[in-house]
Protein backbone atom coordinates (compact mmCIF):
# COMPACT_ATOMS: atom_id res chain seq x y z
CA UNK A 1 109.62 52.10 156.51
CA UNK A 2 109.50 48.58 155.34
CA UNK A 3 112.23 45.86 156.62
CA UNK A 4 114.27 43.68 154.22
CA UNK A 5 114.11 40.44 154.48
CA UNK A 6 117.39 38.19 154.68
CA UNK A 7 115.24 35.20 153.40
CA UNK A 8 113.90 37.16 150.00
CA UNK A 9 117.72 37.02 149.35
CA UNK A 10 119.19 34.30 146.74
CA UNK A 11 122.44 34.50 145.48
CA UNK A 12 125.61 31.96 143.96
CA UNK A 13 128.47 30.89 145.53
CA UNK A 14 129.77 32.99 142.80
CA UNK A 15 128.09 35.81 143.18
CA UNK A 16 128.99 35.93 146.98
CA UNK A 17 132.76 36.19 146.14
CA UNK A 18 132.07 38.95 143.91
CA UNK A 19 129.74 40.39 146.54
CA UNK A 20 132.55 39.93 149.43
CA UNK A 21 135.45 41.34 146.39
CA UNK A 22 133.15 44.82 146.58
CA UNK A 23 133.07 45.20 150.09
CA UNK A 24 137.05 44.38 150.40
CA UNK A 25 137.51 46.82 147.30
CA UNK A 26 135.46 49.12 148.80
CA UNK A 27 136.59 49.48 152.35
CA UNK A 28 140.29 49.54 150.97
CA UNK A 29 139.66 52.37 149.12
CA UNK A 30 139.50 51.18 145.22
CA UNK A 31 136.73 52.66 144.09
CA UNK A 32 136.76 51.85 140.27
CA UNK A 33 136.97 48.26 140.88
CA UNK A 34 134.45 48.07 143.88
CA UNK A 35 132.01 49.70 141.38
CA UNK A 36 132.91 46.98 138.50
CA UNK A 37 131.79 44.20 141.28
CA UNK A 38 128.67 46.00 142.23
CA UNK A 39 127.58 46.79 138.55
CA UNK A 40 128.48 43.24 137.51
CA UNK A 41 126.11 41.78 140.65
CA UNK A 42 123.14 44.60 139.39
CA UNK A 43 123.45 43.21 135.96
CA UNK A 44 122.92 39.71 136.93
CA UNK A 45 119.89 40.82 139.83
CA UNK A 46 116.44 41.29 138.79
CA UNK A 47 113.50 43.99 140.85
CA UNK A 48 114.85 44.22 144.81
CA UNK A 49 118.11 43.26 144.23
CA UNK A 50 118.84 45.84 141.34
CA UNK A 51 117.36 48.59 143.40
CA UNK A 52 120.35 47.81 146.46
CA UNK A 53 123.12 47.39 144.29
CA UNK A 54 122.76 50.42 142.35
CA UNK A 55 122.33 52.34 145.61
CA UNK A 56 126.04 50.61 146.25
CA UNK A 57 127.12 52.02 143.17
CA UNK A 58 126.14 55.45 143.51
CA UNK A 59 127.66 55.56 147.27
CA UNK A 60 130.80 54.34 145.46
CA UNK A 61 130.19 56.49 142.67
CA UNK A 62 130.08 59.72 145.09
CA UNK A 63 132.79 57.88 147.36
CA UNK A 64 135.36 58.47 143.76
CA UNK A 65 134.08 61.74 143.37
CA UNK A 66 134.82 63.03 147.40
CA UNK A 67 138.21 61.32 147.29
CA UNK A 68 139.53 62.27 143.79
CA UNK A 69 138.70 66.20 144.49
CA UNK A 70 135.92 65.94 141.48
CA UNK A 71 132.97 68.02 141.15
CA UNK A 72 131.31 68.71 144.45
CA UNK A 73 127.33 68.25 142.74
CA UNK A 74 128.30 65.52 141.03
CA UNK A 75 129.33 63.71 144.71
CA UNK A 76 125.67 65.32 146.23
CA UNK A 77 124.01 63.63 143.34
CA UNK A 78 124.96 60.47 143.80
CA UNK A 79 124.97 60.31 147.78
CA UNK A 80 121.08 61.90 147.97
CA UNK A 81 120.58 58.84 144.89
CA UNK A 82 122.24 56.35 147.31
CA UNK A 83 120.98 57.74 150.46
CA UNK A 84 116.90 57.04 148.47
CA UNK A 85 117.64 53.43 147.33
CA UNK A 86 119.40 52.15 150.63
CA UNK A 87 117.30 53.42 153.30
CA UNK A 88 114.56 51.03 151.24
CA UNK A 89 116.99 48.15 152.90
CA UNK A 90 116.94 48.88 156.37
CA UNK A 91 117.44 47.67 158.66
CA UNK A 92 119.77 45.15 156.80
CA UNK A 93 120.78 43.80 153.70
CA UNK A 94 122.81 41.44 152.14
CA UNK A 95 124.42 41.31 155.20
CA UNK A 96 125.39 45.07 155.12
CA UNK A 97 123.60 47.44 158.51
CA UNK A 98 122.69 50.06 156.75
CA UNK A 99 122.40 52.34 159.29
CA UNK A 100 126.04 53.57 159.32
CA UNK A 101 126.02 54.01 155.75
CA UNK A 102 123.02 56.31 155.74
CA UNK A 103 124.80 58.26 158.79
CA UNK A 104 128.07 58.34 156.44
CA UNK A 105 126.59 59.85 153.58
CA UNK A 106 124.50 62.61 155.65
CA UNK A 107 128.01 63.49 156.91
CA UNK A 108 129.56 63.60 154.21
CA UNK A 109 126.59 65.80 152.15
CA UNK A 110 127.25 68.21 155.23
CA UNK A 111 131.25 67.77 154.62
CA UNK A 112 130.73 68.60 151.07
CA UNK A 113 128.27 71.53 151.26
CA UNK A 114 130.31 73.14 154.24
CA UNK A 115 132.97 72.78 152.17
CA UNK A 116 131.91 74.71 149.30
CA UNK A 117 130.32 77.20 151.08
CA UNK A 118 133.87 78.20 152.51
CA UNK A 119 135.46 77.45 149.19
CA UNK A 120 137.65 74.75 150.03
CA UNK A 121 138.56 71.90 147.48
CA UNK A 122 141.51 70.03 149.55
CA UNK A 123 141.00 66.22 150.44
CA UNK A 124 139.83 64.83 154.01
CA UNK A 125 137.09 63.15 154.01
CA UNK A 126 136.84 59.74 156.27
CA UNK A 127 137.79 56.49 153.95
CA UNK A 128 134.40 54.94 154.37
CA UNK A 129 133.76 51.45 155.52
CA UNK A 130 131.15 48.83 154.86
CA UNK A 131 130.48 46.37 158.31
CA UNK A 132 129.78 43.45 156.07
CA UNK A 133 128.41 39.56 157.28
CA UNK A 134 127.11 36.76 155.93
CA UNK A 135 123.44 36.57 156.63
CA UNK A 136 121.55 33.72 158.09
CA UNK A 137 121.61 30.63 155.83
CA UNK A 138 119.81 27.51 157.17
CA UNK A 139 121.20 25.37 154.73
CA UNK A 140 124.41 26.27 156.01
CA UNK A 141 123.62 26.35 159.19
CA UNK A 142 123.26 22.41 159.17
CA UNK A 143 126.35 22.02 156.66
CA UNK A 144 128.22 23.63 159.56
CA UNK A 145 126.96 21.81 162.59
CA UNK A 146 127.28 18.35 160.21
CA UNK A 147 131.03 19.35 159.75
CA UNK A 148 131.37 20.29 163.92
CA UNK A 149 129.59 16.75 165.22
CA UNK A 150 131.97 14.68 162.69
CA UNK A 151 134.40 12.49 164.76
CA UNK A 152 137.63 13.94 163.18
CA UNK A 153 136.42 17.12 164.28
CA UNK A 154 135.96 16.39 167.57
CA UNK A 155 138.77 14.58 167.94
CA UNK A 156 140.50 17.92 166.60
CA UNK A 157 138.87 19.90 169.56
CA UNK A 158 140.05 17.08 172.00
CA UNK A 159 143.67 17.75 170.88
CA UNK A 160 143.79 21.34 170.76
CA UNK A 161 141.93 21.33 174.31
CA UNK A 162 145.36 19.39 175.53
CA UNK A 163 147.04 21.45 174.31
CA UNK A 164 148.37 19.46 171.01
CA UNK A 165 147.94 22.19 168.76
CA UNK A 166 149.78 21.16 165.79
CA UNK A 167 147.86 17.80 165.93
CA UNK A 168 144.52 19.43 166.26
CA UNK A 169 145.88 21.17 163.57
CA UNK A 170 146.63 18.24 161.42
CA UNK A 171 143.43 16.79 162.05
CA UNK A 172 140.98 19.93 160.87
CA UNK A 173 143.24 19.72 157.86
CA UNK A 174 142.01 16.76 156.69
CA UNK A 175 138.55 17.76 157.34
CA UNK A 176 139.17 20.67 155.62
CA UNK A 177 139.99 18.84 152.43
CA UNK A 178 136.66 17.24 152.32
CA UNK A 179 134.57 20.56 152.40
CA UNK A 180 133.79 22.66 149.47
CA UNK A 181 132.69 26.64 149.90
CA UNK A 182 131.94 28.07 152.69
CA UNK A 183 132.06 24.89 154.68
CA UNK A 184 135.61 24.43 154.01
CA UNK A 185 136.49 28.57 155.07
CA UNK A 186 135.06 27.64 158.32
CA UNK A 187 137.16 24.83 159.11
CA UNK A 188 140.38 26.72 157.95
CA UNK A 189 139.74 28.66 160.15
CA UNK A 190 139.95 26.34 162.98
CA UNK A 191 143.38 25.14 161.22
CA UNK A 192 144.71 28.44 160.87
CA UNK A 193 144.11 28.89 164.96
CA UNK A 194 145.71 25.75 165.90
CA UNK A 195 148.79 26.73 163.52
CA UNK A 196 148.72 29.83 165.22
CA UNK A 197 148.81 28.47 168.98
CA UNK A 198 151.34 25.81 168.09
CA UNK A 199 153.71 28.63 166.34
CA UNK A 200 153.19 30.76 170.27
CA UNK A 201 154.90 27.36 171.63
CA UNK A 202 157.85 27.42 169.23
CA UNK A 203 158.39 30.74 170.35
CA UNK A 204 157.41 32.29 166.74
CA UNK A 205 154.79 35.59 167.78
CA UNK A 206 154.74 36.57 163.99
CA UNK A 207 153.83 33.90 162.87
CA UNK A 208 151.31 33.71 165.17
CA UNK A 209 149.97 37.04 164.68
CA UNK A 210 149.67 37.04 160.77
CA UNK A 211 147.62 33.22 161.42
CA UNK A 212 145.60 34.64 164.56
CA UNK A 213 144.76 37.56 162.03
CA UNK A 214 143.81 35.44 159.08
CA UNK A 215 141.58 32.87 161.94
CA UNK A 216 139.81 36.11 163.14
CA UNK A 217 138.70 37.52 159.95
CA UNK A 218 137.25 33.94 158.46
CA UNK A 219 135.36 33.17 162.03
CA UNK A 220 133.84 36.81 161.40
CA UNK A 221 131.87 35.36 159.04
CA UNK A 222 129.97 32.65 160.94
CA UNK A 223 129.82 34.38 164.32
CA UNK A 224 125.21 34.10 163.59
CA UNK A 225 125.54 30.47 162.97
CA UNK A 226 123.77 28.39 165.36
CA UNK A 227 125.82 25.39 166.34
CA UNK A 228 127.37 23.76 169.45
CA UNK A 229 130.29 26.09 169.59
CA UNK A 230 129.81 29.44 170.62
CA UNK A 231 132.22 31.23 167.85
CA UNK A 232 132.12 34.78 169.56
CA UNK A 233 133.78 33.13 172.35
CA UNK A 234 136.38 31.31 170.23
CA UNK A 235 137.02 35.14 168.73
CA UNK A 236 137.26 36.77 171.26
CA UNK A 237 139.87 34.45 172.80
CA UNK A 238 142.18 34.97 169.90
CA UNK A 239 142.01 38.75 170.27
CA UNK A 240 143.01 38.74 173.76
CA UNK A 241 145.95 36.29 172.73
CA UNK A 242 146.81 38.77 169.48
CA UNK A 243 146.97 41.73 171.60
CA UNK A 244 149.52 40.11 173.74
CA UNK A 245 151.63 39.12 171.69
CA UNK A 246 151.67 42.47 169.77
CA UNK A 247 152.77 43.74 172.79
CA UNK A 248 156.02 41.53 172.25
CA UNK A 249 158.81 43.45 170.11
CA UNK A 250 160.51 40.18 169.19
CA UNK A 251 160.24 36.57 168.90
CA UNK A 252 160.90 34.82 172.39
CA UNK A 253 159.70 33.18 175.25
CA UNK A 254 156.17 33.54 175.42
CA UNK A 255 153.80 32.47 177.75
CA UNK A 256 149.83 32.94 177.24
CA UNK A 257 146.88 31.42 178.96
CA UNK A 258 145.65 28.19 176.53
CA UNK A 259 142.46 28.00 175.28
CA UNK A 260 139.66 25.66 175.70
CA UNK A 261 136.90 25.36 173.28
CA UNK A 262 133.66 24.55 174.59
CA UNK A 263 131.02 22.04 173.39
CA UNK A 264 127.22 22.61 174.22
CA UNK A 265 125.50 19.47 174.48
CA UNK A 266 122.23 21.78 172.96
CA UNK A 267 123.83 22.65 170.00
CA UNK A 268 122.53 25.88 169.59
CA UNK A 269 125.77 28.24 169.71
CA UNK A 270 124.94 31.78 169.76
């Protein structure tokens, strides 16, 4: 079976929000407008491209079918039509393993047939999910470690390594102003982390569980990129820090181990 490529892949800025607005649509459960994303993206794709993203439709396609109690052939259809096209993409695409979608649909062609077989039409099938990241880009791979070597930056990291998190905070800020795209997501996500930290010393865990959450999910994005910060460390950091403080059923006194963010001289990250 032949291997996509992440580097035969070209897509817009644009197109990557509407790319990302499928997957969120998608793994949330809203069909219909998951499969208006994905059938705007195959109108604008040519050859390759077209194949995938009808292959996305049709899982979505069979996904509506399976979760609004339609016709039972009609869901079969479409996951054996998905289930051709996307096991063309393996063992990645777009970002999107496509492993665990293949393994979805064969479950869910067994649910379905089983199903029938004993005559029953009720609901119950898993809500599906799509493990979604952005794939290797060099160009942004050098945007990025541009943005980390700057001297605000690092002079960001030098505060919130003190322990001055609402300073590091203001300084990322104003880095963040300067970027554009992705580059600026990135560093909001190092602002929305030093918010969070700073809002753990005013005694506000809420706060600092809704801006640990919103940190986590951005950095999610960038854990492949190659730069002098190791991002799965900064991630997994935060979730040890979130899951303490969910553990705390009111705002209070809290005490949690800081954080240190650490600097490779080789500047190759993971």
């Amino acid at each position: 079976m032949k291997q996509s490529s992440q580097q035969d892949i070209h897509i817009s800025s644009e197109d990557w929000e509407e790319f990302e607005r499928g997957v969120s649509y998608f793994n949330n459960g809203q069909f219909p407008h998951s499969l208006e994303a994905w059938e705007l993206l195959w109108e604008r794709k040519d050859s390759r491209d077209k194949v995938f993203f009808r292959g996305l439709m049709e899982l979505t396609s069979a996904c509506q079918c399976l979760f609004k109690n339609q016709d039972a052939s009609d869901a079969i259809d479409n996951l054996e039509k998905a289930q051709t096209k996307l096991q063309k993409f393996m063992p990645e695409y777009f970002g999107i393993p496509i492993e665990p979608l293949l393994k979805y649909i064969g479950e869910s062609k067994e649910a379905v047939r089983c199903r029938s077989r004993n005559g029953q039409r009720k609901k119950g099938y898993p809500l599906p999910q799509i493990e979604f990241h952005k794939p290797d880009n060099p160009d942004l791979n050098v945007e990025l470690c541009e943005i980390l070597q700057s001297a605000q930056f690092l002079e960001g990291i030098r505060l919130f390594n003190s322990g001055f998190y609402w300073e590091a905070h203001e300084e990322w800020e104003e880095v963040w102003r300067e970027q554009t795209g992705d580059g600026k997501i990135f560093v909001e996500a190092f602002v929305q982390m030093a918010e969070a930290y700073s809002f753990i010393k005013l005694g506000k865990a809420a706060t600092a569980v809704y801006l640990f959450e919103k940190s986590i999910k951005k950095f999610a994005e960038y854990k492949r990129i190659r730069c002098a910060i190791l991002i799965s460390a900064i991630v997994a950091d935060m979730k040890k820090t979130l899951d303490s403080l969910r553990m705390l059923s009111t705002n209070g006194k809290i005490s949690i181990k800081p954080m240190k963010i650490q600097v490779s001289d080789n500047k190759r990250g993971e």
